[in-house]
N, C-alpha and C. Protein backbone atom coordinates (compact mmCIF):
# COMPACT_ATOMS: atom_id res chain seq x y z
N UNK A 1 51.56 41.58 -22.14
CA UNK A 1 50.35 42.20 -21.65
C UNK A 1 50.40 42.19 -20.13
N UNK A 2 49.89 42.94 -19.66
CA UNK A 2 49.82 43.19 -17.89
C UNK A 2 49.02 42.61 -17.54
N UNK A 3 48.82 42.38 -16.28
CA UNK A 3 47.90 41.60 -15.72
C UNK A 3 46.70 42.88 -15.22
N UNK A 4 47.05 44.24 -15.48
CA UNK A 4 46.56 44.80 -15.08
C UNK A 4 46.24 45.80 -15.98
N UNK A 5 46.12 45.46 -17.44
CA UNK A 5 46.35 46.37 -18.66
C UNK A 5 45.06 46.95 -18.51
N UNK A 6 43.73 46.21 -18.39
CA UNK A 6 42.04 46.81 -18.85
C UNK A 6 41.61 47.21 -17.75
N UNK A 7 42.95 48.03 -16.57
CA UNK A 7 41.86 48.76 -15.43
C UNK A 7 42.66 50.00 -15.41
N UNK A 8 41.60 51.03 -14.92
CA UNK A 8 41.87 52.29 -14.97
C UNK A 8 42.78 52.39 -13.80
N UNK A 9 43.00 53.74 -13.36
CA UNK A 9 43.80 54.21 -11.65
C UNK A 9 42.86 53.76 -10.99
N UNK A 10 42.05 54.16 -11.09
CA UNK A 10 41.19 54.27 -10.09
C UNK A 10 40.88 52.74 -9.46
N UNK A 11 40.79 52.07 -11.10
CA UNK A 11 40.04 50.31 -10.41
C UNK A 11 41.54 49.50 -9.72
N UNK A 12 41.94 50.07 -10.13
CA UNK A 12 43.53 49.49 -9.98
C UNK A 12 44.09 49.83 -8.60
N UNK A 13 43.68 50.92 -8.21
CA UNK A 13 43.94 51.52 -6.90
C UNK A 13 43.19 50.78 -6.02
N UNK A 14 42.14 50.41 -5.80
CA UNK A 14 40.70 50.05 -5.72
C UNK A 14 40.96 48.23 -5.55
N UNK A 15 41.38 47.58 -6.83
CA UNK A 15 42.14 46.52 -6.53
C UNK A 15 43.31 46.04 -4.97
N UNK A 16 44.00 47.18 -4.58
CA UNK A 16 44.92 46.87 -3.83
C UNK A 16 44.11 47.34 -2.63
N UNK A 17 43.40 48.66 -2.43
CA UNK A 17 42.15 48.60 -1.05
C UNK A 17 41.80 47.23 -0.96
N UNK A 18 41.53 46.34 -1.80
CA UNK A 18 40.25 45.66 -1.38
C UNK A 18 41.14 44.03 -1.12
N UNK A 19 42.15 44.25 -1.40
CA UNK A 19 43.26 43.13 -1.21
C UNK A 19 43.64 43.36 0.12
N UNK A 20 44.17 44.41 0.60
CA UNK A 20 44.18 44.54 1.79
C UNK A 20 43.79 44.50 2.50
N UNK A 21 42.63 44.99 2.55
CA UNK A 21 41.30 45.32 3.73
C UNK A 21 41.19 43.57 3.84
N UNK A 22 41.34 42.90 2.61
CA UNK A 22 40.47 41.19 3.02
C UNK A 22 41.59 40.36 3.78
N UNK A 23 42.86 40.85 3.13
CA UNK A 23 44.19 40.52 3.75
C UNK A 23 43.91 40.59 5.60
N UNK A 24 43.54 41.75 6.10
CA UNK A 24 43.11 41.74 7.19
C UNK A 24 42.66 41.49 7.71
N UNK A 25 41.35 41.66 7.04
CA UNK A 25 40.16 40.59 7.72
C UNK A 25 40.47 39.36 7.65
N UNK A 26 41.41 38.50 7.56
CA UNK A 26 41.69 37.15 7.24
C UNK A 26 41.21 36.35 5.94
N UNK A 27 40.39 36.81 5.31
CA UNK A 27 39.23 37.00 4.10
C UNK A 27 40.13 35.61 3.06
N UNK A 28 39.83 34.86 2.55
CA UNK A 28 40.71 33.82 1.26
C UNK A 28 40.81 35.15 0.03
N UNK A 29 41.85 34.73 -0.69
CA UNK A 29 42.32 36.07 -1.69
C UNK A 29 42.44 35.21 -2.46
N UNK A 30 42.48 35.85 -3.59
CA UNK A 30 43.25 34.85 -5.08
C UNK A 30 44.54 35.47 -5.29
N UNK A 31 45.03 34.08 -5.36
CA UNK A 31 46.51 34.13 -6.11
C UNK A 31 46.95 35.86 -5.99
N UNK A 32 46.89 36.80 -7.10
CA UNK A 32 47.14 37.78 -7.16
C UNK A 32 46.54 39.30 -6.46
N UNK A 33 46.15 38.68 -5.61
CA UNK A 33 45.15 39.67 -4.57
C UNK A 33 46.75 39.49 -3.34
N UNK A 34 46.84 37.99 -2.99
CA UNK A 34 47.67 37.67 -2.43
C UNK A 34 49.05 38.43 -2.37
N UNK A 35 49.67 37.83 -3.90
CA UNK A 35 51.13 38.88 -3.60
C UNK A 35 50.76 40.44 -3.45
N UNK A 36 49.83 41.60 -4.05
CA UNK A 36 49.60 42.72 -3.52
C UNK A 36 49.50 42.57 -2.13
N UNK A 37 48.64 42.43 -1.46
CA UNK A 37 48.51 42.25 0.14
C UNK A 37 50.17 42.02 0.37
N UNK A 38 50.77 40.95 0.23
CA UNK A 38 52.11 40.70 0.54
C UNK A 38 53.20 41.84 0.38
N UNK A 39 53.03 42.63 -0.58
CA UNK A 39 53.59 43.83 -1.14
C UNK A 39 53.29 44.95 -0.15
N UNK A 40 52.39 45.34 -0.08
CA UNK A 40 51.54 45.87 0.98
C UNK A 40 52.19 45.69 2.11
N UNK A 41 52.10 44.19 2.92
CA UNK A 41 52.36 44.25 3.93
C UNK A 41 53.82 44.35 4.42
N UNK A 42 54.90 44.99 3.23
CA UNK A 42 56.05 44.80 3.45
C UNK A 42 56.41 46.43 3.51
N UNK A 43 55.55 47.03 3.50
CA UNK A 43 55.61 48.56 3.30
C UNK A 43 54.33 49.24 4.25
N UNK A 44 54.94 49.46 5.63
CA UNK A 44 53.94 50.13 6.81
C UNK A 44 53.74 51.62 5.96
N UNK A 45 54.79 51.96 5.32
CA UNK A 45 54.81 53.50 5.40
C UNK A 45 53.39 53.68 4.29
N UNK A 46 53.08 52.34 3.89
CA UNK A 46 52.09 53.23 2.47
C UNK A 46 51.06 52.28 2.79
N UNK A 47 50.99 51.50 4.38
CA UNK A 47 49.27 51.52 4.08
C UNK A 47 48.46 52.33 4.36
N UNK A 48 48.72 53.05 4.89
CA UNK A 48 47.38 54.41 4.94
C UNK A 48 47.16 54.62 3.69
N UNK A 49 48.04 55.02 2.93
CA UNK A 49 47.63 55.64 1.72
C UNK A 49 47.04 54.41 0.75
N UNK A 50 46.67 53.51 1.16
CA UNK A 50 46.21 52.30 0.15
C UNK A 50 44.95 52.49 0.61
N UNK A 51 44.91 52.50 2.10
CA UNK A 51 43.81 52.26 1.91
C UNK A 51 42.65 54.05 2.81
N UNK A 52 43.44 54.99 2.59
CA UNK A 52 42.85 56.61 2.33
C UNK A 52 41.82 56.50 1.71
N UNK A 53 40.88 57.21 1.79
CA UNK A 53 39.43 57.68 1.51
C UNK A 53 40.16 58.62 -0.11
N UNK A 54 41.16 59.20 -0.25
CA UNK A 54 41.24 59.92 -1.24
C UNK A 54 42.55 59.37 -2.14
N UNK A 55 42.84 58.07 -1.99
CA UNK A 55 43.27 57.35 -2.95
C UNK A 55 43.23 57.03 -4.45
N UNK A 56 42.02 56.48 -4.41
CA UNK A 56 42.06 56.57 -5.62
C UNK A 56 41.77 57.76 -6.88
N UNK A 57 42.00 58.88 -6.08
CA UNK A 57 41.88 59.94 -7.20
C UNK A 57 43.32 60.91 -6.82
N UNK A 58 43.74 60.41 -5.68
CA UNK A 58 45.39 61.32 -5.71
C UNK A 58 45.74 60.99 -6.50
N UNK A 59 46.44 62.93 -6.69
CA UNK A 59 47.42 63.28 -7.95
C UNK A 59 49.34 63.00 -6.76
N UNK A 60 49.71 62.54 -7.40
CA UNK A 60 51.85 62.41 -7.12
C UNK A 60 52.43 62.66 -8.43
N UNK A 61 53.28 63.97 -7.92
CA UNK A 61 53.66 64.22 -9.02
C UNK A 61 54.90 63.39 -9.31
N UNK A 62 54.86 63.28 -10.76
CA UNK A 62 55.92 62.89 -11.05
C UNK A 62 57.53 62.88 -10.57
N UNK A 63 58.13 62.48 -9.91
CA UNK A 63 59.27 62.42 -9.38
C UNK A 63 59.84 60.82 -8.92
N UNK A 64 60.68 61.24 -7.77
CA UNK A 64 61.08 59.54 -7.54
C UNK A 64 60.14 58.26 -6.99
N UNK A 65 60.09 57.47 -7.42
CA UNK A 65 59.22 56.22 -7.13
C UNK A 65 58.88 56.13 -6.00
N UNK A 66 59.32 56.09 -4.91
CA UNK A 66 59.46 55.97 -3.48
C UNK A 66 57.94 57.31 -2.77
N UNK A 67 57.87 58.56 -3.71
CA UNK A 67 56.74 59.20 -3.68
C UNK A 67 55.59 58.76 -4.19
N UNK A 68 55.45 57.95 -4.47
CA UNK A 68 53.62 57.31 -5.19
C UNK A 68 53.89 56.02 -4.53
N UNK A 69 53.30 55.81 -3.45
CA UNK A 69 53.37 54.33 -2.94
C UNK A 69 52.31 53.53 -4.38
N UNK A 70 51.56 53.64 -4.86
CA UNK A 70 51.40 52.75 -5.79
C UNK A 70 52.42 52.36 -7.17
N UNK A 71 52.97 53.25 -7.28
CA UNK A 71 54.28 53.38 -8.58
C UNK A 71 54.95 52.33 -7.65
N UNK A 72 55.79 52.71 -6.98
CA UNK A 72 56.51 51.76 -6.31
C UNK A 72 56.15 50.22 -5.76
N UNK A 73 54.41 50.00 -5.03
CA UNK A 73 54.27 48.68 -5.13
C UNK A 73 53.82 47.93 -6.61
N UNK A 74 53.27 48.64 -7.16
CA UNK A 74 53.38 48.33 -8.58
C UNK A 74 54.66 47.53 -9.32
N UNK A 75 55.85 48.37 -9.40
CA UNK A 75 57.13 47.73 -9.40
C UNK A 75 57.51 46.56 -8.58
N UNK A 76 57.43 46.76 -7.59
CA UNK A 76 58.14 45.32 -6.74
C UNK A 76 56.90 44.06 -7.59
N UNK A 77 55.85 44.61 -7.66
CA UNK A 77 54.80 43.17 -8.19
C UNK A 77 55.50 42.92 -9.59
N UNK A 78 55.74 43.85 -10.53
CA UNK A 78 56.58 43.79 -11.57
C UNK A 78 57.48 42.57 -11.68
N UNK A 79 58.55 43.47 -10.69
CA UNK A 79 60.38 42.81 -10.63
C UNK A 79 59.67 41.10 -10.11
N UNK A 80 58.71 40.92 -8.95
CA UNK A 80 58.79 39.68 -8.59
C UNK A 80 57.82 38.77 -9.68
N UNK A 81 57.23 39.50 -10.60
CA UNK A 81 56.98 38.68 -11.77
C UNK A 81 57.95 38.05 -12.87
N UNK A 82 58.44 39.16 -13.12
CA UNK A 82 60.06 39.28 -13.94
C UNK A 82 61.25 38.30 -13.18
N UNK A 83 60.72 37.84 -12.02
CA UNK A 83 62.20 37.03 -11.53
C UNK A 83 61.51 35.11 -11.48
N UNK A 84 59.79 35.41 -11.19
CA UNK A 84 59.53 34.44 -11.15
C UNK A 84 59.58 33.51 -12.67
N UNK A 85 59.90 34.44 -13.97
CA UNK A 85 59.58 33.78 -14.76
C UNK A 85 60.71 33.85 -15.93
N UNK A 86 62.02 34.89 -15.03
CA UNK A 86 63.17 34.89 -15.26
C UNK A 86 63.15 35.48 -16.74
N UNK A 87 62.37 36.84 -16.86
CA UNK A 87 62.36 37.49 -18.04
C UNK A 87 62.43 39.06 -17.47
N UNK A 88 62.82 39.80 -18.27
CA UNK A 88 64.06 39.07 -19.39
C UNK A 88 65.10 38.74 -18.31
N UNK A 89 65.88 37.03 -19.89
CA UNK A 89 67.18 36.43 -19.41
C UNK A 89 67.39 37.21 -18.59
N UNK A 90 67.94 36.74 -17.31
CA UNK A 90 69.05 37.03 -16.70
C UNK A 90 68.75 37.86 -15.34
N UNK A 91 67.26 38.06 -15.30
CA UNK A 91 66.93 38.99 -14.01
C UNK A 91 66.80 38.15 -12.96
N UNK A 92 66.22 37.07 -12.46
CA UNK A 92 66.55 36.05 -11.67
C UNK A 92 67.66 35.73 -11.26
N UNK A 93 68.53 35.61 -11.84
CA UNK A 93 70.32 35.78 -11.49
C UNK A 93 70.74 36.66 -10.52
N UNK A 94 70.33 38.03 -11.51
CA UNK A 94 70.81 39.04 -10.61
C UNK A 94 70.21 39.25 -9.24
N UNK A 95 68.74 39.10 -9.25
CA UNK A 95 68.35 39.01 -8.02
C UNK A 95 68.67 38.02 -7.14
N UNK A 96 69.15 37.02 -7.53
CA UNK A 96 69.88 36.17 -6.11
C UNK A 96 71.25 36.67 -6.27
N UNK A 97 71.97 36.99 -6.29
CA UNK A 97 73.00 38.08 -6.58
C UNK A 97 72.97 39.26 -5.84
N UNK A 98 71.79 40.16 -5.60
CA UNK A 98 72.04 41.22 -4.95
C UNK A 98 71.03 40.46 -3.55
N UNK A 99 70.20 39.72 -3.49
CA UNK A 99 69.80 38.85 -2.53
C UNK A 99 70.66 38.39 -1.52
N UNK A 100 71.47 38.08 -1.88
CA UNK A 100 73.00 37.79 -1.63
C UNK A 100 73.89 38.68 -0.66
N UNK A 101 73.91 39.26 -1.70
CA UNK A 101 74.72 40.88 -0.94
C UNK A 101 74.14 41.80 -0.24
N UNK A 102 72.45 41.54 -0.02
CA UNK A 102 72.22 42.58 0.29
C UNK A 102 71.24 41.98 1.42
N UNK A 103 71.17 40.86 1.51
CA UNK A 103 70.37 39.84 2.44
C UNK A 103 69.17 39.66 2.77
N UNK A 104 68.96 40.47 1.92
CA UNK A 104 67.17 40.16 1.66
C UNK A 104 66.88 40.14 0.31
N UNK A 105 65.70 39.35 0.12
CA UNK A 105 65.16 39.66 -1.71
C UNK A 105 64.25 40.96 -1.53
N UNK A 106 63.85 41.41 -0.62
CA UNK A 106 62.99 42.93 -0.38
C UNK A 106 64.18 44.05 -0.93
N UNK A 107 65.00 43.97 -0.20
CA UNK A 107 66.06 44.84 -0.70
C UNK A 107 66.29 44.96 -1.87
N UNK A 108 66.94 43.53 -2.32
CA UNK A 108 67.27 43.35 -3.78
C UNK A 108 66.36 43.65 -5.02
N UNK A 109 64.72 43.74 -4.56
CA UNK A 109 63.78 44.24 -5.37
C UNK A 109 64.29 45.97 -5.40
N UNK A 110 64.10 46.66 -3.74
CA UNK A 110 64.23 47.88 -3.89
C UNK A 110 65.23 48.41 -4.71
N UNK A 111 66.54 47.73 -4.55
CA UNK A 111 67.66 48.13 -6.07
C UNK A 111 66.84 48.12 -7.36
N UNK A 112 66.25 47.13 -7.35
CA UNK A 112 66.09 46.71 -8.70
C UNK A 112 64.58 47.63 -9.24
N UNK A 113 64.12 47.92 -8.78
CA UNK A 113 62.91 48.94 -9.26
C UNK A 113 63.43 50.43 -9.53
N UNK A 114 64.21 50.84 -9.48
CA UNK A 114 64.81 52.42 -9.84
C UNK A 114 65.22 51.65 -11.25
N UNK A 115 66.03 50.67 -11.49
CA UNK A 115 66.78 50.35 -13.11
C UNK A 115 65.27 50.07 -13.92
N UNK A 116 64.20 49.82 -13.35
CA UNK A 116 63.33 49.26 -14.14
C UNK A 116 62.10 50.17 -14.16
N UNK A 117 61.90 51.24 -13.50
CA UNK A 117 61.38 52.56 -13.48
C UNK A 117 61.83 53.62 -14.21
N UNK A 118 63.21 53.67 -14.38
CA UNK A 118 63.79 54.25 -15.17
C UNK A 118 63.76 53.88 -16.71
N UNK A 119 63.64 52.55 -17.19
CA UNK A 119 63.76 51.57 -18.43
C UNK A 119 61.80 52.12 -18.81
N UNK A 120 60.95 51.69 -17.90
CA UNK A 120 59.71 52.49 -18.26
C UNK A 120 59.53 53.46 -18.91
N UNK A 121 60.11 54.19 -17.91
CA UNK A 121 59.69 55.97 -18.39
C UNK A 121 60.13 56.52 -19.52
N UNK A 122 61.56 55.55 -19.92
CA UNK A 122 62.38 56.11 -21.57
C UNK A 122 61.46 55.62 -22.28
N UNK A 123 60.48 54.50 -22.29
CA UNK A 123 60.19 53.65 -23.32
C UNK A 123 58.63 54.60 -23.17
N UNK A 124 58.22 55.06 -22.35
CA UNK A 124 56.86 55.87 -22.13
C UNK A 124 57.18 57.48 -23.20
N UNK A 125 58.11 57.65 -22.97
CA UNK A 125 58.57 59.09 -23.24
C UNK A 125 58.81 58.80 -24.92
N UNK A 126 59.16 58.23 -25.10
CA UNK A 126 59.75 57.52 -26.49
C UNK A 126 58.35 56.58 -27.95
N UNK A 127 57.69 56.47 -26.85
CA UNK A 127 56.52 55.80 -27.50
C UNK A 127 56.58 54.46 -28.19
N UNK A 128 57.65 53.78 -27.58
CA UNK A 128 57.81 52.02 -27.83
C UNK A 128 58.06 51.66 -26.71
N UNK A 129 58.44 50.09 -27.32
CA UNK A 129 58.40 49.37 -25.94
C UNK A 129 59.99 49.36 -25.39
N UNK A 130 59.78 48.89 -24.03
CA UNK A 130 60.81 48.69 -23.12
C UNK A 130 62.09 47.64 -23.75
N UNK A 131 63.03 48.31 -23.80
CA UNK A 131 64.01 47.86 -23.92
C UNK A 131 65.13 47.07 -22.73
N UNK A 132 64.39 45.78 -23.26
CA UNK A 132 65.36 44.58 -22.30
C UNK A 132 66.34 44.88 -21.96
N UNK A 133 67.32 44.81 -22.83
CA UNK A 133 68.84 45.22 -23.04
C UNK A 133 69.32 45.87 -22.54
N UNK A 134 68.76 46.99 -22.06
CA UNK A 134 68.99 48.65 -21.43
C UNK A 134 68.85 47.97 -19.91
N UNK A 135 67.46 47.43 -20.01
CA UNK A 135 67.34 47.69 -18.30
C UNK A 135 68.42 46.23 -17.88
N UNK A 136 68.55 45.15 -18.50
CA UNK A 136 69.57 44.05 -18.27
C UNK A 136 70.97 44.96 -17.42
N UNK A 137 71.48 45.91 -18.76
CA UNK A 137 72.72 46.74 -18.43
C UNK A 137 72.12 47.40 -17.07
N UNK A 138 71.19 48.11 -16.66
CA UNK A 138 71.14 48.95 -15.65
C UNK A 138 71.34 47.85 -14.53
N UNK A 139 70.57 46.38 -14.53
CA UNK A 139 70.77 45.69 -13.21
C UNK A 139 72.08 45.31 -12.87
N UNK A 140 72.81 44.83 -14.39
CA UNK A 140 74.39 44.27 -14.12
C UNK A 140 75.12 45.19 -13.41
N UNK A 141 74.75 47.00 -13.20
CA UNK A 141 75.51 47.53 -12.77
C UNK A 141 75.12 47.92 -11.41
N UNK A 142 74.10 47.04 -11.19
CA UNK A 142 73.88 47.20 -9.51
C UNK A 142 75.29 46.46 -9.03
């Protein structure tokens, strides 16, 4: 289950405004207000659009991740859930692995959200769930 399963776009969008804006104001956050803000603050190019007057009802069309700054911070909150709790097997590995090689864990997320954006969208298109296995193979071949 998501941590974010019982909110719409809109509240969800709305969620990361209001993480930010407190992020700024110096404001105390909870736990998960926190890593968004942190997410956020690792990406200049998409705080305007977090926190835009017409956010939470922009349409992005479907295309590469990197175009919907929320698709994309969405993911990195993902992958750094998925590494903190090392599910599935073996994604924690790889991310100190391309951490490694690539000298940042920011980076090593940005690899790692195209294999796991991609593993989404089959399992969206398909009408089951995400297949571990698949996206495991997509990271090993980072």
């Amino acid at each position: 289950m998501s941590l974010f399963a019982d909110q719409g776009r809109a509240q969800l969008r709305a969620r990361y405004r209001h993480a930010w804006q407190r992020w700024r104001a110096g404001e105390p956050l909870s736990p998960l207000d926190a890593q968004i803000a942190a997410v956020i603050g690792e990406h200049p190019e998409y705080q305007s659009a977090v926190v835009g007057d017409e956010a939470p009802e922009r349409e992005y069309p479907a295309a590469a991740v990197g175009d919907n700054p929320f698709l994309h911070l969405g993911l990195h909150l993902a992958v750094r859930e998925q590494i903190s709790t090392d599910r599935p097997a073996g994604v924690a590995q790889i991310h100190r692995r391309l951490t490694a090689s690539l000298g940042s864990s920011h980076a090593a997320e940005h690899r790692m959200i195209e294999p796991l954006a991609e593993t989404l969208w089959e399992a969206q298109r398909a009408g089951r769930a995400a297949d571990e296995q698949a996206y495991l193979q997509r990271l090993q071949r980072l």
